[in-house]
C-alpha atoms as a PDB file:
ATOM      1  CA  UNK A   1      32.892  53.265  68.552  1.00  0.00           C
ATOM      2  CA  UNK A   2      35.038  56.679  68.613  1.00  0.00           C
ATOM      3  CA  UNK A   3      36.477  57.735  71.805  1.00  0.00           C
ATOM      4  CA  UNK A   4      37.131  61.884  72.013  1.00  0.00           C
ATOM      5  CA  UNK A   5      39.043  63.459  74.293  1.00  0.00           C
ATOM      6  CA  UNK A   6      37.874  67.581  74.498  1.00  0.00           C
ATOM      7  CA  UNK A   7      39.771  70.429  76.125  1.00  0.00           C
ATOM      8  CA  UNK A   8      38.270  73.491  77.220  1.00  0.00           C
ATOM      9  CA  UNK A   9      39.268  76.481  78.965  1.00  0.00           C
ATOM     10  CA  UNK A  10      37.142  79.745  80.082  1.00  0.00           C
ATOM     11  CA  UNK A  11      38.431  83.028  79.943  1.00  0.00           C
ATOM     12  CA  UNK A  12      37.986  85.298  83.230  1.00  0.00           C
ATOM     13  CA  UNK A  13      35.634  82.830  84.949  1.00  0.00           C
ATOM     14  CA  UNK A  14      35.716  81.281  88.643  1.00  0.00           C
ATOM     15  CA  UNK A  15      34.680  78.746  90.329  1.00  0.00           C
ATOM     16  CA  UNK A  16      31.308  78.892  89.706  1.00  0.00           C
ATOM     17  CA  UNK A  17      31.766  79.192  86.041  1.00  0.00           C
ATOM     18  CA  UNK A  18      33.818  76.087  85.978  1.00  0.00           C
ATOM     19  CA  UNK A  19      31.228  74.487  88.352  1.00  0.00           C
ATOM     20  CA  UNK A  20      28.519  75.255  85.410  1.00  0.00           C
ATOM     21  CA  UNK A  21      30.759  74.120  82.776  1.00  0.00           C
ATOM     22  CA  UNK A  22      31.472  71.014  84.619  1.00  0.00           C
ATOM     23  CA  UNK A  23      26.856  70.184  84.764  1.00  0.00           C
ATOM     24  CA  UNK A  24      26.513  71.516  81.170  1.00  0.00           C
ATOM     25  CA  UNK A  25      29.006  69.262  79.700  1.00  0.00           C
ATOM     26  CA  UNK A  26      27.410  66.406  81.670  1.00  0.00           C
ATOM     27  CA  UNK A  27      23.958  66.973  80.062  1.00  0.00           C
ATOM     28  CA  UNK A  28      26.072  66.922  76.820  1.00  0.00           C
ATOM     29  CA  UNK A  29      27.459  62.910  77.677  1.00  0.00           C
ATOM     30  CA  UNK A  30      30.704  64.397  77.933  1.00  0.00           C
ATOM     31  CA  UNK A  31      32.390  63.719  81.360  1.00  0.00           C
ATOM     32  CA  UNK A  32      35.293  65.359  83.067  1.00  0.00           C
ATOM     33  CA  UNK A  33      38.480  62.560  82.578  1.00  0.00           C
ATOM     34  CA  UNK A  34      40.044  63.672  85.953  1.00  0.00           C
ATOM     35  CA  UNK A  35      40.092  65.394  88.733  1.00  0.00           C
ATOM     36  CA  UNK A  36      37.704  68.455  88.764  1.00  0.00           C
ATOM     37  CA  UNK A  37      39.292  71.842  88.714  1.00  0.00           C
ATOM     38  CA  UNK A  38      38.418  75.494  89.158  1.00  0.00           C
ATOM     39  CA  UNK A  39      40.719  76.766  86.660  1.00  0.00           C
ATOM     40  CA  UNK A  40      42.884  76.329  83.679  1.00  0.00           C
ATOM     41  CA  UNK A  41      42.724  74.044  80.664  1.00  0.00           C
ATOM     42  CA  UNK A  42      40.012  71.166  81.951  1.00  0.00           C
ATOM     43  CA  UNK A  43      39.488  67.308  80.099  1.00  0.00           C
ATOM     44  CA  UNK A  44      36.442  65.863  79.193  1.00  0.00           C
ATOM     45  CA  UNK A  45      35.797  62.267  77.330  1.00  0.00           C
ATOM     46  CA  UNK A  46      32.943  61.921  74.808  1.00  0.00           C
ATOM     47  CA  UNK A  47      32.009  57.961  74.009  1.00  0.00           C
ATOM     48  CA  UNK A  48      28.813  57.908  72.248  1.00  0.00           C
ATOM     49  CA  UNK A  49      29.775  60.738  69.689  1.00  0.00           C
ATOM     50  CA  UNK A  50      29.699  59.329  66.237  1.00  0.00           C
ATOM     51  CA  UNK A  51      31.742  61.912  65.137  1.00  0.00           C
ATOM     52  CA  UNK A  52      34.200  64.982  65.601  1.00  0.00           C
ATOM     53  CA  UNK A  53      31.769  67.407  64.544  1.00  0.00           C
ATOM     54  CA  UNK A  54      28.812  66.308  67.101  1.00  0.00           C
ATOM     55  CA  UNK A  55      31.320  66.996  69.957  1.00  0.00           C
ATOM     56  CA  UNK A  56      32.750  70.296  68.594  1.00  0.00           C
ATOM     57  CA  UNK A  57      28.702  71.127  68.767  1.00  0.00           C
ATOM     58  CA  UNK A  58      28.086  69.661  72.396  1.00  0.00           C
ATOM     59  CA  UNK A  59      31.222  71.619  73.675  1.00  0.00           C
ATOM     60  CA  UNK A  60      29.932  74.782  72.167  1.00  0.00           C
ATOM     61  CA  UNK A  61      26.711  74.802  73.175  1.00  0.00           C
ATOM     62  CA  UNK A  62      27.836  73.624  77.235  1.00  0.00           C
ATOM     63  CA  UNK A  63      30.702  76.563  77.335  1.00  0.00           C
ATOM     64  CA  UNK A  64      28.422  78.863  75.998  1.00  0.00           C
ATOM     65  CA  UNK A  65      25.900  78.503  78.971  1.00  0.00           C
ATOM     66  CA  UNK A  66      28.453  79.833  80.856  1.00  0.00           C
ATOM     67  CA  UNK A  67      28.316  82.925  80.125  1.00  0.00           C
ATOM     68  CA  UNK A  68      32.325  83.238  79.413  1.00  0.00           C
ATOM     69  CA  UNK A  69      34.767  82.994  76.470  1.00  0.00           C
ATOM     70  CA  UNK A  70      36.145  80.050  76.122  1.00  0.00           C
ATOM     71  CA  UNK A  71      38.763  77.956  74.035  1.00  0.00           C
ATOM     72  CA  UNK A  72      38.912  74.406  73.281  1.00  0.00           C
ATOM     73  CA  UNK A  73      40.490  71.668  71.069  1.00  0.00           C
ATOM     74  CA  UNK A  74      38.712  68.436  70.151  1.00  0.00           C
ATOM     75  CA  UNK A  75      40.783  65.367  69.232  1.00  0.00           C
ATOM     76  CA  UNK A  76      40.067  61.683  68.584  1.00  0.00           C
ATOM     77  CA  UNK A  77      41.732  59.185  69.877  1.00  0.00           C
ATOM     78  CA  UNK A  78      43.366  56.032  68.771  1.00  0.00           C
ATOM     79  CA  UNK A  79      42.495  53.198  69.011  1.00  0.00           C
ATOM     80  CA  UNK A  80      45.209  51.391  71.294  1.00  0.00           C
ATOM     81  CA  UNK A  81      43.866  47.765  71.199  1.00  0.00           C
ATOM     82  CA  UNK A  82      44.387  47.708  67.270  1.00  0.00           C
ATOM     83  CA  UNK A  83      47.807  49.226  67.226  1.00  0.00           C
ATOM     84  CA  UNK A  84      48.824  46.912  69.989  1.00  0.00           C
ATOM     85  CA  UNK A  85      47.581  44.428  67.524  1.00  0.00           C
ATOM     86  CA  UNK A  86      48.938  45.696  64.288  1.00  0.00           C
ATOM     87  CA  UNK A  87      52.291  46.273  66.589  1.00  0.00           C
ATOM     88  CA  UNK A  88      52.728  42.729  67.629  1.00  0.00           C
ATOM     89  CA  UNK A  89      51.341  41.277  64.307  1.00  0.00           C
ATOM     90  CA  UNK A  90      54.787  42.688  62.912  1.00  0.00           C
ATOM     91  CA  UNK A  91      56.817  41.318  65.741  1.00  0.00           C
ATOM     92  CA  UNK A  92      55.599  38.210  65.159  1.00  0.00           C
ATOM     93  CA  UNK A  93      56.530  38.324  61.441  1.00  0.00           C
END
């Protein structure tokens, strides 16, 4: 399964907004990864995504509720536990 990591940020927005975008990305499966913040450049994780292009559509549609601009950047991550294995496969050898 494919394991996304999405960063979003809204433009002129407080609290509240971020408070909104926090619920509407919820409702979306995509959760915050740490702390929750007020401000700034905020990380969520998306597990059940099949693929880029669903979670580019569920961040859309949750920062748009908001009412705000907003930026973001959608990225999917490795896979750690088969580079740790292709990694010591060629230590080995």
């Amino acid at each position: 399964m494919n394991t996304f990591t999405a960063r979003v940020e809204l433009q002129s927005a407080n609290p509240d907004d971020y408070k909104r975008l926090y619920s509407e990305m919820q409702k979306e499966s995509l959760v915050a990864s740490g702390d929750r913040a007020s401000s700034g450049n905020i990380e969520f994780k998306s597990k059940d995504k099949l693929s880029i292009r669903e979670v580019i559509d569920a961040v859309v549609r949750a920062a748009s509720k908001t009412g705000k601009k907003f930026s973001f950047t959608v990225m999917k991550d490795k896979n750690l536990d088969k580079l740790e294995s292709r990694m010591r496969y060629h230590l080995q050898h």
